[in-house]
C-alpha atoms as a PDB file:
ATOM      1  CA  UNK A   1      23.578   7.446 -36.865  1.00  0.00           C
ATOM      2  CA  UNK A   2      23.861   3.996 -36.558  1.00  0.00           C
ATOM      3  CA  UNK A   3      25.533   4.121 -32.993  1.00  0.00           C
ATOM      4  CA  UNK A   4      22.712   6.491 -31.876  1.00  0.00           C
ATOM      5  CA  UNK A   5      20.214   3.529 -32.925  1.00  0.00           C
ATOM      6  CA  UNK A   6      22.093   1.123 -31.627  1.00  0.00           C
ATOM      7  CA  UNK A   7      22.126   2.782 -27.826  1.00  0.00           C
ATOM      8  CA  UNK A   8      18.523   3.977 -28.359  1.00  0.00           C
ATOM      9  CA  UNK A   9      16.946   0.145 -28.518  1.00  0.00           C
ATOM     10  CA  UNK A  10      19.669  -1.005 -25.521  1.00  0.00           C
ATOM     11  CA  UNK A  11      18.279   1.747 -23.503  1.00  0.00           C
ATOM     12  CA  UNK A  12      14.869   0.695 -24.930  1.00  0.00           C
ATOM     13  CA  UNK A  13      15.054  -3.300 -24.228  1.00  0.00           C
ATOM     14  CA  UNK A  14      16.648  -2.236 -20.572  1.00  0.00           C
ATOM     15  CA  UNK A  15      13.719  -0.192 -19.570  1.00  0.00           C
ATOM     16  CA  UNK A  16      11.448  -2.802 -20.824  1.00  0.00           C
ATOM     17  CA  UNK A  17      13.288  -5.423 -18.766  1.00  0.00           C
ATOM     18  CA  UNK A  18      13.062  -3.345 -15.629  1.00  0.00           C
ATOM     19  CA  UNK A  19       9.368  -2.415 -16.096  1.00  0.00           C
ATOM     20  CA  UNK A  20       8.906  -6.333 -16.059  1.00  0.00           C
ATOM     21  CA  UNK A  21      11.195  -7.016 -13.276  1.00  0.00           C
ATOM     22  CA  UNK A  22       9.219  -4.708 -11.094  1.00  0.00           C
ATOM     23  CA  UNK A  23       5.714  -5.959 -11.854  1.00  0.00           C
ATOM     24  CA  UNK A  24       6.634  -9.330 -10.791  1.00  0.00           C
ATOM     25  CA  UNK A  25       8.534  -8.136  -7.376  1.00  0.00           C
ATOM     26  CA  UNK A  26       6.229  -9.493  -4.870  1.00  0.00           C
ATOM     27  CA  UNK A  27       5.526  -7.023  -1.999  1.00  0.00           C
ATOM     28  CA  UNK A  28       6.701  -7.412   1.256  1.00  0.00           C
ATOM     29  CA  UNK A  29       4.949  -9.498   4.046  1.00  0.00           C
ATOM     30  CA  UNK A  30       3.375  -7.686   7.098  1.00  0.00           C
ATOM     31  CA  UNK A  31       3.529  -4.515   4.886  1.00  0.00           C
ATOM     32  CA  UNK A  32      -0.073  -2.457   4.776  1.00  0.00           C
ATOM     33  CA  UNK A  33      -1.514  -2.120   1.646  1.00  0.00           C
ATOM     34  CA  UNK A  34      -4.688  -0.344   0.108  1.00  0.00           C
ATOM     35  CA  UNK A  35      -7.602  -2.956   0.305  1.00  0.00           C
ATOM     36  CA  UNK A  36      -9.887  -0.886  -2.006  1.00  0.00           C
ATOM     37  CA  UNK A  37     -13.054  -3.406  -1.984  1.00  0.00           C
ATOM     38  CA  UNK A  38     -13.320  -4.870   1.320  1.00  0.00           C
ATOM     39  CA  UNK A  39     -15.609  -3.975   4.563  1.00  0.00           C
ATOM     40  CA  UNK A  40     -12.933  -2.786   7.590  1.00  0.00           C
ATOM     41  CA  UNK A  41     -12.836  -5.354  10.441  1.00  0.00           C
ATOM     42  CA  UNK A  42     -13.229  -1.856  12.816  1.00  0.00           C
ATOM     43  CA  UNK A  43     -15.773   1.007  13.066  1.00  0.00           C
ATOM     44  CA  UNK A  44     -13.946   3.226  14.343  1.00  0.00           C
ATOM     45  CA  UNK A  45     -10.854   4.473  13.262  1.00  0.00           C
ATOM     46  CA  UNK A  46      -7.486   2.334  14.556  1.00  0.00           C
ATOM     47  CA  UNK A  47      -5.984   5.998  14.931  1.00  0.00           C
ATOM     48  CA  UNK A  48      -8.184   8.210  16.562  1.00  0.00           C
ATOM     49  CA  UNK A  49     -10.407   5.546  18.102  1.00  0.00           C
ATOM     50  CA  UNK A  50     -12.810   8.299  18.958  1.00  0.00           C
ATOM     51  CA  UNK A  51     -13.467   9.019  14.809  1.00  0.00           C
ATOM     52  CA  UNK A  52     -15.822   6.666  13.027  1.00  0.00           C
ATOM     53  CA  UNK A  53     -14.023   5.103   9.777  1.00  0.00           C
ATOM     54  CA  UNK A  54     -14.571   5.980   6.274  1.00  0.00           C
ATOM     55  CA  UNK A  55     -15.232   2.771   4.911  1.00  0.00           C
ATOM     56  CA  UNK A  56     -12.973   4.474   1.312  1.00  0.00           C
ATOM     57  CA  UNK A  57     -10.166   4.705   3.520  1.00  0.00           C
ATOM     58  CA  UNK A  58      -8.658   1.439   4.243  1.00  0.00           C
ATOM     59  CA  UNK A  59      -5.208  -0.741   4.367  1.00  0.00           C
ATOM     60  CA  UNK A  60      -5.054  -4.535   4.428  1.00  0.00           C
ATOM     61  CA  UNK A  61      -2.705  -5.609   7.180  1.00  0.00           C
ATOM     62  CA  UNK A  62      -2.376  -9.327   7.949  1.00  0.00           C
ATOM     63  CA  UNK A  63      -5.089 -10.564   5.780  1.00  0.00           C
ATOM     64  CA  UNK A  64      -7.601  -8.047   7.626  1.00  0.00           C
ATOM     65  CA  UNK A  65      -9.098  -5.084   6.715  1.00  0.00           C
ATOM     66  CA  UNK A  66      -8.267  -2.001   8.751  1.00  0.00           C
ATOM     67  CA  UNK A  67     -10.250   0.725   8.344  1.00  0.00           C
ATOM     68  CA  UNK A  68      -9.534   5.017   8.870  1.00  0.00           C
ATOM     69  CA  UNK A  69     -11.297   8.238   9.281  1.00  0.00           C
ATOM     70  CA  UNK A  70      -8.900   9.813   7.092  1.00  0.00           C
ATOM     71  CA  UNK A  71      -5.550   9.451   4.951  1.00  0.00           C
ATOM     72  CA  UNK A  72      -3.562  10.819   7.517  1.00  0.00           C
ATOM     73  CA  UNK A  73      -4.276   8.346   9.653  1.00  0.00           C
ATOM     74  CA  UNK A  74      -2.999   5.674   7.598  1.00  0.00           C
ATOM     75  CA  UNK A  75       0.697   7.268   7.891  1.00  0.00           C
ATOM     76  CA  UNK A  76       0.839   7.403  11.209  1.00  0.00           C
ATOM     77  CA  UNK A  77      -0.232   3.910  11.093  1.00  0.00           C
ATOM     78  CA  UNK A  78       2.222   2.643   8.596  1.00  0.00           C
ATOM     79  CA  UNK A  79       4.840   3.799  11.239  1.00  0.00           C
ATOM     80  CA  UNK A  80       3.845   0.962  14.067  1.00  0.00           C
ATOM     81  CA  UNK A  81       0.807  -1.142  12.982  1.00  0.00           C
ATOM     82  CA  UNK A  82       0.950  -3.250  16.325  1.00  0.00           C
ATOM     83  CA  UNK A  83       0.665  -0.463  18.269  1.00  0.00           C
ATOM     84  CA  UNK A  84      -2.499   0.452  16.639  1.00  0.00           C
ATOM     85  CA  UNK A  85      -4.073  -3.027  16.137  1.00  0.00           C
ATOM     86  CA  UNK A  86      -4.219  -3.945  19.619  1.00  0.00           C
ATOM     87  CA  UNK A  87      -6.691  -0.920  19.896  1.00  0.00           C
ATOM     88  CA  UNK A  88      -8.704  -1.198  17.597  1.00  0.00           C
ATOM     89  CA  UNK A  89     -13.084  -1.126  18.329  1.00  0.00           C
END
């Protein structure tokens, strides 16, 4: 009994430690990430340039805000951002 207490608040003050570890990892640099509140720097999307964006569906990339006509888009974005950027409207 006491051994199964004794593993049970290890594996307890291990997960805690990792949950804690990970909430202070900072991301990485040049990475996209959702920009939920911002206006996109494009209107239409950096995709399919011939789509207009949906202003819901955004990443930030390089301290801008890129904008997409769909979720999809943003994959296919995450795979080569520069390629996309440099046509952007």
């Amino acid at each position: 009994m006491l051994r199964s207490l004794l593993m049970s608040a290890i594996l307890i003050a291990g997960s805690g430690f990792f949950v804690a570890r990970m909430a202070t990892a900072e991301p990485a640099k040049d990475a996209p990430t959702t920009a939920p509140s911002t206006q996109p720097a494009n209107k239409m999307c950096a995709v399919m340039p011939d789509d207009a964006v949906d202003p819901k569906v955004t990443v930030a990339y390089k301290g801008k805000t890129i904008g997409f006509c769909c979720k999809d888009c943003i994959k296919d974005f995450e795979k080569d951002p520069e390629k996309y950027v440099k046509n952007m409207k």
